[in-house]
Protein backbone atom coordinates (compact mmCIF):
# COMPACT_ATOMS: atom_id res chain seq x y z
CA UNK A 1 0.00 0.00 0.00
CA UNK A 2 1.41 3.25 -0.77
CA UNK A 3 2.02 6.03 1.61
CA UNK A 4 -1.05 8.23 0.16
CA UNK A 5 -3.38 4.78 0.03
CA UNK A 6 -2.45 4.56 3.98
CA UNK A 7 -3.20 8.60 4.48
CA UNK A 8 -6.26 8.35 3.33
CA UNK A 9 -7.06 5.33 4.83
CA UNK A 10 -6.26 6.09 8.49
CA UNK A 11 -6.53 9.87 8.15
CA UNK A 12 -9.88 11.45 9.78
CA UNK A 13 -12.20 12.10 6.74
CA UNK A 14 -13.82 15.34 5.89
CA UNK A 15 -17.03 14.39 6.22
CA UNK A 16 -20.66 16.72 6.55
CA UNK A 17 -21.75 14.70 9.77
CA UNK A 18 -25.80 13.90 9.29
CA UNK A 19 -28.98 15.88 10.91
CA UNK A 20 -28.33 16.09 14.79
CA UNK A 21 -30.95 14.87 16.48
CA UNK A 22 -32.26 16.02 20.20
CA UNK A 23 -31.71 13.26 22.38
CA UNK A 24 -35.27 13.54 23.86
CA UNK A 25 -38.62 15.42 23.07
CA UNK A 26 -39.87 17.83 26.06
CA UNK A 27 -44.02 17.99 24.96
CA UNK A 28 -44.96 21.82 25.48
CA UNK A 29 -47.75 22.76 27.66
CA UNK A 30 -49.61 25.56 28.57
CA UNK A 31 -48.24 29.42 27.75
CA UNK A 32 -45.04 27.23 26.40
CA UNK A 33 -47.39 25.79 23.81
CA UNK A 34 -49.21 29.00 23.09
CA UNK A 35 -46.01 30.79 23.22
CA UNK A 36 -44.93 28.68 20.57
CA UNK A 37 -47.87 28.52 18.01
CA UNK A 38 -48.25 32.44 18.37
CA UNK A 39 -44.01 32.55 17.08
CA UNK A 40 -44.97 30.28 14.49
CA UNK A 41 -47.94 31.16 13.29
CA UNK A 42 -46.61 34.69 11.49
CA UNK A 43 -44.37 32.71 8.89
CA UNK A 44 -46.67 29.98 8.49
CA UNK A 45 -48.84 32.65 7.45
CA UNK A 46 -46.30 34.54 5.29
CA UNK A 47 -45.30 30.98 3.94
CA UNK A 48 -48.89 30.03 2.60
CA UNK A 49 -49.15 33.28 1.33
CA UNK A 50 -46.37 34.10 -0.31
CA UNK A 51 -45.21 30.43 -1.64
CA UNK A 52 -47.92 27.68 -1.22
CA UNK A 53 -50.64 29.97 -2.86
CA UNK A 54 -48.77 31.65 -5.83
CA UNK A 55 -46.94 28.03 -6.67
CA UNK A 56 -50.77 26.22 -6.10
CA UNK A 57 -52.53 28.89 -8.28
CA UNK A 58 -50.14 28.80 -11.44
CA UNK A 59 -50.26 24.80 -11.05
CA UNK A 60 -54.34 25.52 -11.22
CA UNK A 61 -53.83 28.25 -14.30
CA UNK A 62 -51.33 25.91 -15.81
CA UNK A 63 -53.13 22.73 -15.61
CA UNK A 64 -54.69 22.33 -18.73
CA UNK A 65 -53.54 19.57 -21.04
CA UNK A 66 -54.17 21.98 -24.35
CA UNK A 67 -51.78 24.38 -23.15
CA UNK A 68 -49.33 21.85 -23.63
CA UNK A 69 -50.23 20.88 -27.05
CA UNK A 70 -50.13 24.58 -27.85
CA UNK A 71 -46.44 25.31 -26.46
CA UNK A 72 -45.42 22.02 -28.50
CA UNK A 73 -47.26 23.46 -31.85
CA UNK A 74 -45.36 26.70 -31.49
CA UNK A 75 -42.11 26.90 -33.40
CA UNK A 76 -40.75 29.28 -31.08
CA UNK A 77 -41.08 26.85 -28.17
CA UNK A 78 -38.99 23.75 -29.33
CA UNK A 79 -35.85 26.23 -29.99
CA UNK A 80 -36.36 28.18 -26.87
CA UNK A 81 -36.60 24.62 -25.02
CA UNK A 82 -32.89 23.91 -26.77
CA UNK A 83 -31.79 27.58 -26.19
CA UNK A 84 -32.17 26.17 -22.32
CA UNK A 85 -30.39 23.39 -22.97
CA UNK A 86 -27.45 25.08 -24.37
CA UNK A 87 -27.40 27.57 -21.97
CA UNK A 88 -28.33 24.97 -18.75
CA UNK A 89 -25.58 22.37 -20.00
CA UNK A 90 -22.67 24.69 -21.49
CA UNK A 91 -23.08 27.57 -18.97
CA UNK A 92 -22.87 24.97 -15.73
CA UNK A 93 -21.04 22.31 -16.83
CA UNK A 94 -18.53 24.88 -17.85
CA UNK A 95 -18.19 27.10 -15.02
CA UNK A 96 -18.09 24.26 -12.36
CA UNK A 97 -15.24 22.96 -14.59
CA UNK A 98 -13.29 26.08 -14.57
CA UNK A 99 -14.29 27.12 -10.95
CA UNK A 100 -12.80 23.50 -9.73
CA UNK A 101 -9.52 24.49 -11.71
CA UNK A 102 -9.16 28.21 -10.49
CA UNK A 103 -9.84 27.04 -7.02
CA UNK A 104 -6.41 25.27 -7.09
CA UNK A 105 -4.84 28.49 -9.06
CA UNK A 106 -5.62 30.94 -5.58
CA UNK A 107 -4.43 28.26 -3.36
CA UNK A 108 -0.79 28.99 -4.12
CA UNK A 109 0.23 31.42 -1.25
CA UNK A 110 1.50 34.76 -2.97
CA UNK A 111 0.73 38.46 -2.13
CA UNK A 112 -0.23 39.45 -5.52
CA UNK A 113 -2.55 36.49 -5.98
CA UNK A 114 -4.64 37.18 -2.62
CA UNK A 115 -4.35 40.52 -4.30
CA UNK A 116 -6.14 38.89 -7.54
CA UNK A 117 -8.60 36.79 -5.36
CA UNK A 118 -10.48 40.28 -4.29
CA UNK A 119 -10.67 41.67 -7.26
CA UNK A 120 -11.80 38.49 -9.12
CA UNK A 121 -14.88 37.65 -6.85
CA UNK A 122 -16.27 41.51 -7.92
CA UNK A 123 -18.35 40.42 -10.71
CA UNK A 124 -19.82 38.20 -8.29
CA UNK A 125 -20.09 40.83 -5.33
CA UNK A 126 -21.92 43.21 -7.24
CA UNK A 127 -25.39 43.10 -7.89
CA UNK A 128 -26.75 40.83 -11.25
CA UNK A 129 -29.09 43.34 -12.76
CA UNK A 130 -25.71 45.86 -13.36
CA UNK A 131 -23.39 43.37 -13.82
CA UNK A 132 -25.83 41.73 -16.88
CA UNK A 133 -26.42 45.49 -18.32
CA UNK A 134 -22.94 45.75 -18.44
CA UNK A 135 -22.37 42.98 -20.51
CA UNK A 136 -25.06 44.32 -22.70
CA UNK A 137 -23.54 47.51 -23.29
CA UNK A 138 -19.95 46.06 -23.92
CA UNK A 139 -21.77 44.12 -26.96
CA UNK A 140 -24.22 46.28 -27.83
CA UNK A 141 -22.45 47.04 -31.53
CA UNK A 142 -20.39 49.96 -32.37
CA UNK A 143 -21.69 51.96 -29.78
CA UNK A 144 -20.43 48.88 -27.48
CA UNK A 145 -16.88 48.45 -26.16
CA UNK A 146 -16.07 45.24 -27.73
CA UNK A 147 -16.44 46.62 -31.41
CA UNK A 148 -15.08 49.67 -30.61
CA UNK A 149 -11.53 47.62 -29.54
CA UNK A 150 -12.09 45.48 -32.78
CA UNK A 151 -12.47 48.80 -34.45
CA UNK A 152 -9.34 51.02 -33.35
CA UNK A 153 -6.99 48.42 -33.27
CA UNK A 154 -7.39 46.34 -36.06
CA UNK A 155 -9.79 48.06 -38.08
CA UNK A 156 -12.31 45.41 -38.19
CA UNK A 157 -16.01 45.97 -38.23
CA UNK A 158 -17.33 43.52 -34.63
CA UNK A 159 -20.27 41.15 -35.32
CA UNK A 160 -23.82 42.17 -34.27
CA UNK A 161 -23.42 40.28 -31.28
CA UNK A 162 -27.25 40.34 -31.04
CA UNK A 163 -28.75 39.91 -34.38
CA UNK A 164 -27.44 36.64 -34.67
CA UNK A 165 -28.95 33.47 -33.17
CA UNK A 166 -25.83 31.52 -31.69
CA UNK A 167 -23.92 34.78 -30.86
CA UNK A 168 -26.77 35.94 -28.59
CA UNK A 169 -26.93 32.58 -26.66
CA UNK A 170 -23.48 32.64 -26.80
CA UNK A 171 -23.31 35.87 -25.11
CA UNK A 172 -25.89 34.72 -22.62
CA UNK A 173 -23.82 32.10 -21.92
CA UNK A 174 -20.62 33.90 -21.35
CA UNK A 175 -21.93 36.56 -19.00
CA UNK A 176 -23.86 33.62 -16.66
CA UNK A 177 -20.39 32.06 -16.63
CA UNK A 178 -18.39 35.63 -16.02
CA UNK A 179 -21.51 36.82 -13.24
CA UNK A 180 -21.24 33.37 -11.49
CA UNK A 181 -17.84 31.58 -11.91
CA UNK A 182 -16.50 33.81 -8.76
CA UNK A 183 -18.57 32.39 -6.29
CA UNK A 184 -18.19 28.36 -7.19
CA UNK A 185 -14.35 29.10 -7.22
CA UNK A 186 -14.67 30.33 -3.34
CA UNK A 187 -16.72 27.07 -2.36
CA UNK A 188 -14.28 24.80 -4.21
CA UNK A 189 -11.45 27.14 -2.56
CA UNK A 190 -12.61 26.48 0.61
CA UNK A 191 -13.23 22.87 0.42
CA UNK A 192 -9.70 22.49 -0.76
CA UNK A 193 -8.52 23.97 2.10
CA UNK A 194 -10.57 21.52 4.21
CA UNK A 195 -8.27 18.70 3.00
CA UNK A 196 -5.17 17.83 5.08
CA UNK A 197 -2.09 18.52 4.60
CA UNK A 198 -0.39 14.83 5.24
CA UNK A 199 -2.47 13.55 2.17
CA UNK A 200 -0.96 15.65 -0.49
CA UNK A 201 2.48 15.38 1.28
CA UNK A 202 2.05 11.58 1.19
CA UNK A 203 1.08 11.61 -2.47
CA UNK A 204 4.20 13.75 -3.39
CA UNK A 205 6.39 11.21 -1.57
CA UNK A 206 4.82 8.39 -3.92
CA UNK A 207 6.05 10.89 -6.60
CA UNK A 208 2.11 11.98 -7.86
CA UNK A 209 2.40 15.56 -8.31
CA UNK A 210 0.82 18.32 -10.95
CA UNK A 211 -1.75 16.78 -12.77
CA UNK A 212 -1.24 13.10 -11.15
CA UNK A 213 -2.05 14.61 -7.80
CA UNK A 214 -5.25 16.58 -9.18
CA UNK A 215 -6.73 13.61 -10.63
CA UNK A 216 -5.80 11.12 -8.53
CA UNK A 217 -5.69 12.88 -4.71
CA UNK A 218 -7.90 16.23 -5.23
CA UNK A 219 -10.65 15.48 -7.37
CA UNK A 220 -11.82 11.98 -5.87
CA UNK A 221 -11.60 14.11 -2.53
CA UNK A 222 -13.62 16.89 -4.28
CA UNK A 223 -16.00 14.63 -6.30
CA UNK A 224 -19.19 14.15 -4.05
CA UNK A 225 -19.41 18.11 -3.64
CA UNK A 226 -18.97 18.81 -7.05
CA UNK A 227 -21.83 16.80 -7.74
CA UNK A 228 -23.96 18.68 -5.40
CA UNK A 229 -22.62 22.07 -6.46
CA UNK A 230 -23.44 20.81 -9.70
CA UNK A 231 -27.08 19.75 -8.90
CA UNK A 232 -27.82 22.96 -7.36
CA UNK A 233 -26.40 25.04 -10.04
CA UNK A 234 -28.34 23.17 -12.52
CA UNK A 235 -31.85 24.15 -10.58
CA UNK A 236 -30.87 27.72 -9.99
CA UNK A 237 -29.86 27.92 -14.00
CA UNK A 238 -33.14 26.62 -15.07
CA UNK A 239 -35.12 29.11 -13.74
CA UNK A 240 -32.27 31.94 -14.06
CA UNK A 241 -34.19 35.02 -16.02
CA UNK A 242 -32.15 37.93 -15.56
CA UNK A 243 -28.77 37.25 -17.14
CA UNK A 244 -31.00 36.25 -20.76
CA UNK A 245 -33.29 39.25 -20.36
CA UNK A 246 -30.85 42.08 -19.54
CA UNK A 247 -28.29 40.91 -21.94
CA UNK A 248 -29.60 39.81 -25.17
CA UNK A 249 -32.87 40.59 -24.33
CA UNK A 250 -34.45 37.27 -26.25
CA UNK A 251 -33.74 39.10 -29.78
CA UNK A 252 -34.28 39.02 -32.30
CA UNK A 253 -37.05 37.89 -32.52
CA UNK A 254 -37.16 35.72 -29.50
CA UNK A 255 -34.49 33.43 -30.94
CA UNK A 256 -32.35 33.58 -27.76
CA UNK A 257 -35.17 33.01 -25.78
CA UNK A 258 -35.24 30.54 -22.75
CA UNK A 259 -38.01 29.10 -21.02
CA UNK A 260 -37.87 31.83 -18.04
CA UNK A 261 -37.90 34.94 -20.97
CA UNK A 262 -40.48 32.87 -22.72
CA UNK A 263 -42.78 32.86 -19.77
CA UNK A 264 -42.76 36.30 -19.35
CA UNK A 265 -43.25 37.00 -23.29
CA UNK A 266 -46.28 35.28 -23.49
CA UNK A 267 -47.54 36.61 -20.00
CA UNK A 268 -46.89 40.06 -20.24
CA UNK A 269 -46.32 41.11 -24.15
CA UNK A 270 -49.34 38.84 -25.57
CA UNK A 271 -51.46 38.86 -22.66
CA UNK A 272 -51.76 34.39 -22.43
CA UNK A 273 -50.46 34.35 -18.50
CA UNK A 274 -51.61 30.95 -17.96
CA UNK A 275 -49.09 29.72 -21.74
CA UNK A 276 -46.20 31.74 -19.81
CA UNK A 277 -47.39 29.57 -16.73
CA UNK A 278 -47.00 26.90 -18.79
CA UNK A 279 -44.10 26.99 -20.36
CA UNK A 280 -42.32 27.95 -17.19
CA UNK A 281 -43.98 24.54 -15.49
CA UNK A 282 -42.35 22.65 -18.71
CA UNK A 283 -39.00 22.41 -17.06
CA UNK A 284 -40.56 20.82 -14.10
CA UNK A 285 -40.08 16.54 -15.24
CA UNK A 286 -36.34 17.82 -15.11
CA UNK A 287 -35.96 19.77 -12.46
CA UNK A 288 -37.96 16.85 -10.30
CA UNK A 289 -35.21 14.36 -10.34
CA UNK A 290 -32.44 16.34 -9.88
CA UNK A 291 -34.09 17.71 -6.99
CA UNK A 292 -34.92 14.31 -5.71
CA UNK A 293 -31.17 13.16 -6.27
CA UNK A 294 -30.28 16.16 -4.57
CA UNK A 295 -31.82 16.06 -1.67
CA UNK A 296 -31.23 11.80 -1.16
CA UNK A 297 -26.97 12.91 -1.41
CA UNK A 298 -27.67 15.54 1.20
CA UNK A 299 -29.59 13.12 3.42
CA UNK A 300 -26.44 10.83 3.69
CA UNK A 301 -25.40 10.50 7.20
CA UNK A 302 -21.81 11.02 5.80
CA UNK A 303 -20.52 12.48 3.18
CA UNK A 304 -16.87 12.85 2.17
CA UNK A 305 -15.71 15.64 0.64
C-alpha cells in the first residue's frame, strides 16, 4: 500500500456529519405551547401566502392539457426549449469545470494572488441586474466596447453580437459564466482547504504531483461536492431570467429566448399568463429528479468531501 493509500485510509475524513438529532422530546404545555404557536404562526402565514398559494394557483392556471399541445405546436417553443439546454448544459457544466480548476490556481500562497482573489470575486459581489447590463452595453455594436476595440486596433467591423442566433446565446452564456464563476471558485477554494495537509504530502512522496495529484488525490476528494454544487447550479440555472433578459434581451425575434424569458413573453407582451405559466412549469419533469437526487446525497449521514 502506498504512503497516500495509507493517508487516506487512516486519516480522519472530511465528512458533513448527518442531521443532529435532540436526544429527547420535552411535549410543550400551557403558555409554552401557546407561546410557541403564536411565534410560528406569522411565517406559516407569510409561507402560505407568499409560496404555497402563488406556486398552487399557477399549477391551477397551468393545468390544462391543451396548453401543452399549444407550447409544442409553437415553433418558437422547441428552440427556446434547446436555447435552455445550451445555456443549462454549457453555462454549468462549464463554469463548475473552470471554478474546480481556479480554485487550485488561488491556493498557491502569494501576495499578488490574494491581491487577484479580491478583485476576481467583484463580478460576483456586485449586484446581477448591473453586472448583466454591463455585458449588454460592452456588446451592444459599435456603440459597445467590444467593437469599438475590434475597431481602433485592427480596423475590423465587430459582429452584431445580437442579431445573430448563436452569438446571442453565446453571449448569454458567457456573461452567466463571467456573473457566477466567482462564487463556485470560493466554495471549491474552501473545500480544498478543508483537505489535510499529510495527504498531499504523502502523495508527493509516492512521486504523484501536478496533474497526477489533481486527478488522482484532489478530485476523488472533491467529487461528491462537485456533484452537489453541480445539482444545485443546474436548478438555480433553469429558472435563471435575468442574465438572458438584460443581456440579449431574447432578440431578435425571441431566438435567444429561454423558457424563463419565454414565460414572461407570453404573459406580459401577448397577454396568455396561464401559456407563460406553462411553459415555465415545462422544465418541471427535469428539475424533479435532480431535486430528488439532490436532496437523497444531502440526506447521507456522511458524506466525504
Amino acid at each position: 500500500m502506498s504512503s497516500t493509500e495509507q493517508v487516506l485510509a487512516a486519516g480522519p475524513p472530511v465528512s458533513v456529519k448527518g442531521p443532529w438529532r435532540a436526544p429527547g422530546h420535552r411535549h410543550l404545555h400551557g403558555s409554552d405551547f401557546a407561546w410557541a404557536i403564536a411565534f410560528v404562526l406569522p411565517y406559516v402565514a407569510v409561507y402560505a401566502a407568499f409560496v404555497v398559494y402563488p406556486f398552487g394557483y399557477a399549477l391551477w392556471l397551468a393545468g390544462k392539457p391543451s396548453l401543452y399541445a399549444e407550447l409544442v405546436a409553437d415553433p418558437l417553443y422547441l428552440s427556446t426549449a434547446v436555447n435552455t439546454l445550451l445555456f443549462v448544459g454549457l453555462g454549468v457544466n462549464v463554469k463548475m469545470f473552470l471554478a474546480l480548476l481556479l480554485s487550485g490556481f488561488f491556493m498557491r500562497r502569494r501576495w499578488w494572488i490574494k491581491a487577484l482573489l479580491a478583485v476576481y470575486i467583484l463580478p460576483w459581489a456586485i449586484a446581477a441586474a448591473q453586472a448583466c447590463l454591463a455585458f449588454h452595453w460592452m456588446l451592444i455594436g459599435e456603440l459597445g466596447l467590444v467593437d469599438g476595440v475590434l475597431s481602433a486596433a485592427f480596423g475590423i467591423d465587430g459582429p452584431n453580437w445580437f442579431g445573430d442566433r448563436w452569438l446571442g446565446v453565446g453571449s448569454d452564456i458567457v456573461a452567466y459564466i463571467w456573473k457566477w464563476l466567482p462564487f463556485w471558485t470560493v466554495i471549491f477554494l474552501a473545500a480544498r482547504l478543508r483537505i489535510p495537509r499529510d495527504i498531499y504530502d504523502s502523495a508527493e512522496i509516492d512521486g504523484a504531483t501536478g496533474t497526477r495529484r489533481f486527478v488522482h488525490v484532489t478530485f476523488p476528494l472533491l467529487a461528491n461536492l462537485y456533484l452537489l454544487c453541480t445539482l444545485l447550479s443546474t436548478l438555480w440555472t433553469v429558472g435563471d431570467f435575468t442574465t438572458v433578459y438584460l443581456v440579449s434581451g431574447g432578440g431578435p425575434a425571441g431566438a435567444t429566448d429561454v423558457l424563463a424569458t419565454l414565460g414572461f413573453h407570453y404573459a406580459f407582451d401577448t397577454s396568455r399568463p396561464a401559456l407563460g405559466i406553462a411553459a415555465v412549469l415545462s422544465a418541471l419533469p427535469v428539475l424533479i429528479p435532480i431535486a430528488i437526487v439532490l436532496m437523497r446525497r444531502l440526506q447521507t449521514s456522511e458524506a466525504q468531501l
